[in-house]
Protein backbone atom coordinates (compact mmCIF):
# COMPACT_ATOMS: atom_id res chain seq x y z
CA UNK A 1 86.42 25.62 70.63
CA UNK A 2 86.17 21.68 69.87
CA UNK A 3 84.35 19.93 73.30
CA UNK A 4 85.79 17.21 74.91
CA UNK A 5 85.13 13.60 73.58
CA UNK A 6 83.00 12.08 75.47
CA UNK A 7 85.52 9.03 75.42
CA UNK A 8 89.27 8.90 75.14
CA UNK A 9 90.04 5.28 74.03
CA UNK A 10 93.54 3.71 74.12
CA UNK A 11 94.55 5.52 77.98
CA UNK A 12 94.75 2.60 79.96
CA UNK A 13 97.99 1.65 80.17
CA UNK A 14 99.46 5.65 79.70
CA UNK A 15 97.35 6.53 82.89
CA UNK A 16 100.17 4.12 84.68
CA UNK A 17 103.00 5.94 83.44
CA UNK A 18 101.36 9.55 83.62
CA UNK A 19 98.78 9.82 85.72
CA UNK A 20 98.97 13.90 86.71
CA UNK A 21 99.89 14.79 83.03
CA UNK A 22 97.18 12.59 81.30
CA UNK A 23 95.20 14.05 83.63
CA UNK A 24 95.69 17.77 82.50
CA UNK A 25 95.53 16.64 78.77
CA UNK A 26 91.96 14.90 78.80
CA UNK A 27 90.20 17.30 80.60
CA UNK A 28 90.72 19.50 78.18
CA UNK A 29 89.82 18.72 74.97
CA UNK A 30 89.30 15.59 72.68
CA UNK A 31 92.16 16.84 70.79
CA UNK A 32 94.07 16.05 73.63
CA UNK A 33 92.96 12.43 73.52
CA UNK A 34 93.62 11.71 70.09
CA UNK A 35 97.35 13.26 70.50
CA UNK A 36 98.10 11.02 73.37
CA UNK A 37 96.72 8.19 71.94
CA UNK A 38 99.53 8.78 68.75
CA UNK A 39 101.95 9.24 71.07
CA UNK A 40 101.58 6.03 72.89
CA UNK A 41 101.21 4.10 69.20
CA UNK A 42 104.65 5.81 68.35
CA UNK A 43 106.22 4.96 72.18
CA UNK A 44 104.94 0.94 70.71
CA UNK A 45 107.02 1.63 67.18
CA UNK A 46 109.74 3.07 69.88
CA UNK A 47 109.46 -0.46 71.33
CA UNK A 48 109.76 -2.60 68.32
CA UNK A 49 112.99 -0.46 67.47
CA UNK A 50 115.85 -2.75 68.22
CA UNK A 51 118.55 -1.56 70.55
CA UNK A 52 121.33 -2.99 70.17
CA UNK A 53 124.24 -1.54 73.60
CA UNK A 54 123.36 -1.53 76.96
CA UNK A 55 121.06 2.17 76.36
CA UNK A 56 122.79 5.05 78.52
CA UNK A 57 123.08 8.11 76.94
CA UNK A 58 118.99 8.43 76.63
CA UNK A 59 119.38 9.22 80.24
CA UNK A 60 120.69 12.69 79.63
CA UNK A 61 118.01 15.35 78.63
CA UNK A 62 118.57 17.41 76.11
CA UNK A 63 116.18 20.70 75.31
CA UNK A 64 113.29 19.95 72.85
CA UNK A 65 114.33 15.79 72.65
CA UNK A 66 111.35 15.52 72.63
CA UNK A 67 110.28 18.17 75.91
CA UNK A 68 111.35 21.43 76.94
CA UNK A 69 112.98 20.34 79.97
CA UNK A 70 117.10 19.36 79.86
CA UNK A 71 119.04 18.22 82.56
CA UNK A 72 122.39 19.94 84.57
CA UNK A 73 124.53 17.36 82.98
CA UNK A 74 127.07 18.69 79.81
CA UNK A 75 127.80 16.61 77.09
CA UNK A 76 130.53 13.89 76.51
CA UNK A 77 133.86 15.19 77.00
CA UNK A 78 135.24 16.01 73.54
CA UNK A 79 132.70 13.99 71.51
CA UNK A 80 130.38 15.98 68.90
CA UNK A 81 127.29 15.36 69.07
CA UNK A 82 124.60 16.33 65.85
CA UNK A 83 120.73 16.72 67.06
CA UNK A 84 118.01 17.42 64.91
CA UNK A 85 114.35 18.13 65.71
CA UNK A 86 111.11 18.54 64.00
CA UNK A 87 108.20 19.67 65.52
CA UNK A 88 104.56 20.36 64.63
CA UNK A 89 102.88 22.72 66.63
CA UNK A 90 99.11 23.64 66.54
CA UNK A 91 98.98 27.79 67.41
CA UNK A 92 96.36 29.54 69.33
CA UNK A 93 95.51 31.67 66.63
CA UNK A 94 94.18 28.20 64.49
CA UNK A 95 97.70 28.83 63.15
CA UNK A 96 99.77 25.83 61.77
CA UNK A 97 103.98 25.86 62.25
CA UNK A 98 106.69 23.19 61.26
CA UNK A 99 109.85 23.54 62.97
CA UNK A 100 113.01 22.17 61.73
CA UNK A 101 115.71 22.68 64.43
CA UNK A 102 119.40 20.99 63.22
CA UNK A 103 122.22 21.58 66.29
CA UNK A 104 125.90 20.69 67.11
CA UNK A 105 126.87 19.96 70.80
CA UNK A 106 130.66 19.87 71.66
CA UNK A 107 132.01 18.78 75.41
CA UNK A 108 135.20 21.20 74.92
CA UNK A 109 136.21 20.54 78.65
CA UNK A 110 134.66 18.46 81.31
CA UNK A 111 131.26 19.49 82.87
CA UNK A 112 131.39 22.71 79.96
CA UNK A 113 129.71 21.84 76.10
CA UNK A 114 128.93 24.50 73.59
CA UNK A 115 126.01 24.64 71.21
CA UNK A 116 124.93 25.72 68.18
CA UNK A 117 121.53 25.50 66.51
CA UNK A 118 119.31 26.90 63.77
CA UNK A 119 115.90 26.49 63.86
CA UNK A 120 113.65 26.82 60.93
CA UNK A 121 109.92 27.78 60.90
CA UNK A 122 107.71 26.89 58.33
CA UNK A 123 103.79 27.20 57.80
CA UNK A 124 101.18 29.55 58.23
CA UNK A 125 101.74 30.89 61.76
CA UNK A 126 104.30 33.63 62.51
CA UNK A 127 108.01 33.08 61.56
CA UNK A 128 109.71 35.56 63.01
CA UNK A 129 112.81 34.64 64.10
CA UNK A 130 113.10 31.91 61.74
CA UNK A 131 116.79 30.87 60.71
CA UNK A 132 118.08 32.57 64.08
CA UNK A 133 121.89 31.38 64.50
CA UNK A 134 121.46 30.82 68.61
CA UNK A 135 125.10 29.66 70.36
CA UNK A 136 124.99 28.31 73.88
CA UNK A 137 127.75 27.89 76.26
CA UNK A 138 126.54 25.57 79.82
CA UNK A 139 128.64 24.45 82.36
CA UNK A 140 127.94 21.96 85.39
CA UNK A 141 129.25 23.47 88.74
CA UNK A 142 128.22 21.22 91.18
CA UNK A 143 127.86 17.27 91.60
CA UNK A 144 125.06 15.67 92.73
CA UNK A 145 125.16 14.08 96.09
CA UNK A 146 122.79 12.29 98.62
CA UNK A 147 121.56 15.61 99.88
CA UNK A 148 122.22 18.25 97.13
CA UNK A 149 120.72 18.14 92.94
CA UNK A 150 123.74 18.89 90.64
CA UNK A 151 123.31 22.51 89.41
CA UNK A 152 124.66 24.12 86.06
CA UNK A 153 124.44 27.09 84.27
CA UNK A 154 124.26 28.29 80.71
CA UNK A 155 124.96 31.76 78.77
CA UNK A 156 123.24 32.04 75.39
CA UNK A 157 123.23 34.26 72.29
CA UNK A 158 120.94 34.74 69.41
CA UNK A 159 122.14 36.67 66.95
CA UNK A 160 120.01 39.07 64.62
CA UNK A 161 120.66 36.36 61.08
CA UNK A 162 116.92 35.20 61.10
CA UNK A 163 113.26 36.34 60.10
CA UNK A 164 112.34 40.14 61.57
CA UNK A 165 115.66 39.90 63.88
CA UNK A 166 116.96 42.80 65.38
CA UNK A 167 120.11 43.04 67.85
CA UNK A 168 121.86 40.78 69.80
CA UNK A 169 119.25 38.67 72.37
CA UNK A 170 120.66 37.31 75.70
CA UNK A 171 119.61 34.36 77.48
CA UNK A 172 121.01 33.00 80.91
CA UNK A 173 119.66 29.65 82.58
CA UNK A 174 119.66 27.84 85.56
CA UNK A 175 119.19 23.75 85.78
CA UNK A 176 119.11 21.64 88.72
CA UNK A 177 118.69 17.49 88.30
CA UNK A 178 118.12 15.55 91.62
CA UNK A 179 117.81 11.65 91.78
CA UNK A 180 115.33 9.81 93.97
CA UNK A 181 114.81 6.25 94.92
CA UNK A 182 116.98 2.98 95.15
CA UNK A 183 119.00 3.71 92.13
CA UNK A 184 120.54 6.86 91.15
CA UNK A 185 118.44 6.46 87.71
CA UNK A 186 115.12 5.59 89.03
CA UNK A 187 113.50 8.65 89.89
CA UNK A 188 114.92 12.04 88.58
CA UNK A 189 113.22 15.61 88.97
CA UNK A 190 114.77 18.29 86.97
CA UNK A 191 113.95 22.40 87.67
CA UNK A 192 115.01 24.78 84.64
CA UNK A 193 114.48 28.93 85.01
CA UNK A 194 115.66 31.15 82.35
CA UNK A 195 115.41 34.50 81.61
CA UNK A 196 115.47 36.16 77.87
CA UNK A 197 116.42 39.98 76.97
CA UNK A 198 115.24 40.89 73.76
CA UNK A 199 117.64 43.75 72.66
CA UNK A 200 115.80 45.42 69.83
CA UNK A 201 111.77 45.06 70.65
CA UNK A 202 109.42 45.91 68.24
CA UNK A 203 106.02 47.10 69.21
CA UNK A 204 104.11 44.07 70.24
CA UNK A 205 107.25 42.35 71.59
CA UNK A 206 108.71 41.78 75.36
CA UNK A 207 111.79 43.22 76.41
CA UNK A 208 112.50 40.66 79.22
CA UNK A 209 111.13 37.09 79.43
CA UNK A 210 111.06 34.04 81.60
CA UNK A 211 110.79 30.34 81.42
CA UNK A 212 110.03 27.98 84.75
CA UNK A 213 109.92 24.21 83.66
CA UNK A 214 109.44 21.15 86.40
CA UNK A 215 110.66 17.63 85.26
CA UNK A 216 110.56 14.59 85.96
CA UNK A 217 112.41 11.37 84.03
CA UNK A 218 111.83 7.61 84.94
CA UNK A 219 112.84 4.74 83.07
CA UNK A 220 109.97 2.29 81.82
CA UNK A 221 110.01 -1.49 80.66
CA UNK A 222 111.78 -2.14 77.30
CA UNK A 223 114.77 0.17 77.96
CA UNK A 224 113.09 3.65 77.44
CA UNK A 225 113.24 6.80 79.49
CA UNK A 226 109.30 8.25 79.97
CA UNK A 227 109.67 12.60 79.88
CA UNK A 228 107.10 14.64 81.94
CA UNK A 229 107.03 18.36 82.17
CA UNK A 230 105.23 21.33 83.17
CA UNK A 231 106.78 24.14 81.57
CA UNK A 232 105.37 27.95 81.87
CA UNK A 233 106.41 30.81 79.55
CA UNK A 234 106.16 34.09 78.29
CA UNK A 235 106.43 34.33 75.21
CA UNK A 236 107.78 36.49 72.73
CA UNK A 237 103.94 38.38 71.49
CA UNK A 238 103.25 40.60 75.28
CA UNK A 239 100.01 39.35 74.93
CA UNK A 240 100.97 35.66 75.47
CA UNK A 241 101.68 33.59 78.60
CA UNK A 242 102.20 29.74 77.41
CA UNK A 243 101.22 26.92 80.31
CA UNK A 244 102.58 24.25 78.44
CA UNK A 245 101.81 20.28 79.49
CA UNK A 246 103.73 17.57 77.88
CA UNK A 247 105.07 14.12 78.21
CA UNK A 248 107.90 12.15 75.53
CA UNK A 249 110.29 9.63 75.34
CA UNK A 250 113.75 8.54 75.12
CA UNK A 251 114.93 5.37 73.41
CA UNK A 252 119.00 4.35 72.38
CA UNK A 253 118.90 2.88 69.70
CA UNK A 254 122.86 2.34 68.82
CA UNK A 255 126.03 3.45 70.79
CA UNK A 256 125.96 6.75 69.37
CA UNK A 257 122.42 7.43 68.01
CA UNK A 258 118.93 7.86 70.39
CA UNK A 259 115.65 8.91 69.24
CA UNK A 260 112.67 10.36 70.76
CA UNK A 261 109.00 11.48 70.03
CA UNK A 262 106.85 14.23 72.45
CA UNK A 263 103.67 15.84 72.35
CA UNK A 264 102.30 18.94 74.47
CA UNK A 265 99.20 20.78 74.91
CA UNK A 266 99.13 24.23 75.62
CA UNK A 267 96.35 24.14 78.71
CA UNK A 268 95.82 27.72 78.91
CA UNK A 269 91.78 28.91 79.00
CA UNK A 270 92.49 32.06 76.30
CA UNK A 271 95.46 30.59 74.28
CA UNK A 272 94.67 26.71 73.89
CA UNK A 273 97.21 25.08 71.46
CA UNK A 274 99.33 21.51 70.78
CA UNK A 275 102.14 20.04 69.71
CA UNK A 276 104.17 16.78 68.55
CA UNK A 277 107.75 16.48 68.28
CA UNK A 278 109.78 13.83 66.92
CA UNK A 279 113.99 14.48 67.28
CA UNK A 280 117.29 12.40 66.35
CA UNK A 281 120.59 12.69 68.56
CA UNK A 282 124.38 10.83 67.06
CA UNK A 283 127.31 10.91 68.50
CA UNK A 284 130.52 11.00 66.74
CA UNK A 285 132.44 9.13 68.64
């Protein structure tokens, strides 16, 4: 296992905008350093990107742009929306994976959107599951008001057209988004839960899985939204419980189109791991 460096250069001014999560990454490992440290060079090229509207739409979280955590809002009524995602991820195992995750959002009625993705694994970790058709349905039931975090709900399938798939999987969530402070945008803490059913196990795999992700999402100077997330999961192997650390963000870019850029590290003891993801959202409006 690599030590930590004994410094971790280029923190300064991330320790203002992350304190508790920078926190978790350099203690650690050096690795941990050097990821942050590209993340923060990319949130300056994020920077230097011109926007060109008055940003909103980066406010809304979406799942992997660029963190695990979304939001309880749906998307645009009746506006399409193409995401893509790629992510490099570090395994446990020493293990190397590139995922390449294309999806289509559609508002079909207000507060309700339905989704469809495809995710792609590539390199020399495990691909199981790889080309996966997974369709999503979510739907926001509540508002938010000054007392009470808007709630929603979503109902997902994935169905056996990938890698080593076998039967139909289930997944149902529950998301909850709360604003704080003067504005309703200023402060904003976001609670996801899941649970997965894996229909047709094989030997080393879970029948029934969970996901518990805390959030938070605050804008910064120069029109970007700053991601931070603690998300813990069990993961598909039964051998492997994921505590996963990361922090990302959100920049608008045009009316319809936002971009974003992540990284994570997997901070558990047995099962240390990373991860940097870079994702594209457009609207066709």
């Amino acid at each position: 296992m690599e030590e930590r460096d004994a410094t971790c250069p280029n923190l300064s001014g991330a320790e203002q905008l992350a304190p508790s999560i920078i926190l978790i990454l350099s203690s650690r490992s050096g690795k941990a350093c050097r990821i942050l440290s590209l993340l923060l060079s990319l949130a300056i090229g994020l920077n230097a990107i011109p926007s060109f509207v008055e940003a909103s739409d980066h406010w809304n979280l979406e799942e992997e742009l660029p963190t695990e955590v979304e939001d309880a809002y749906a998307s645009d009524y009746l506006t399409p929306e193409l995401q893509s995602l790629f992510r490099y991820e570090r395994i446990h195992n020493g293990g190397e994976r590139f995922v390449l995750s294309p999806r289509l959002l559609y508002g079909f009625d207000k507060q309700w959107q339905a989704k469809v993705a495809v995710p792609f694994l590539f390199g020399s970790a495990d691909n199981t599951g790889s080309g996966t058709v997974a369709l999503e349905v979510l739907h926001q039931f509540t508002q938010e008001s000054a007392y009470a975090p808007a709630l929603a709900f979503a109902v997902g399938l994935g169905l056996p057209s990938g890698v080593r798939s076998h039967g139909v999987d289930t997944e149902l969530k529950v998301i909850g988004t709360k604003a704080f402070g003067k504005s309703y945008l200023e402060h904003r803490v976001h609670v996801n839960l899941a649970w997965n059913h894996n229909t047709d196990p094989l030997v080393n795999e879970r029948t029934d899985r969970y996901v518990a992700i805390l959030g938070y999402s605050h804008p910064i100077p120069a029109d970007i939204v700053l991601v931070m997330d603690f998300a813990r999961e069990q993961e598909l192997d039964r051998t492997r419980t994921a505590n996963l650390a990361e922090v990302g963000f959100r920049r608008m870019v045009t009316p319809v189109s936002v971009v974003s850029l992540g990284a994570g590290l997997d901070v558990s003891k047995e099962f240390p791991g990373f991860r940097v993801t870079i994702g594209f959202q457009y609207s066709f409006e």
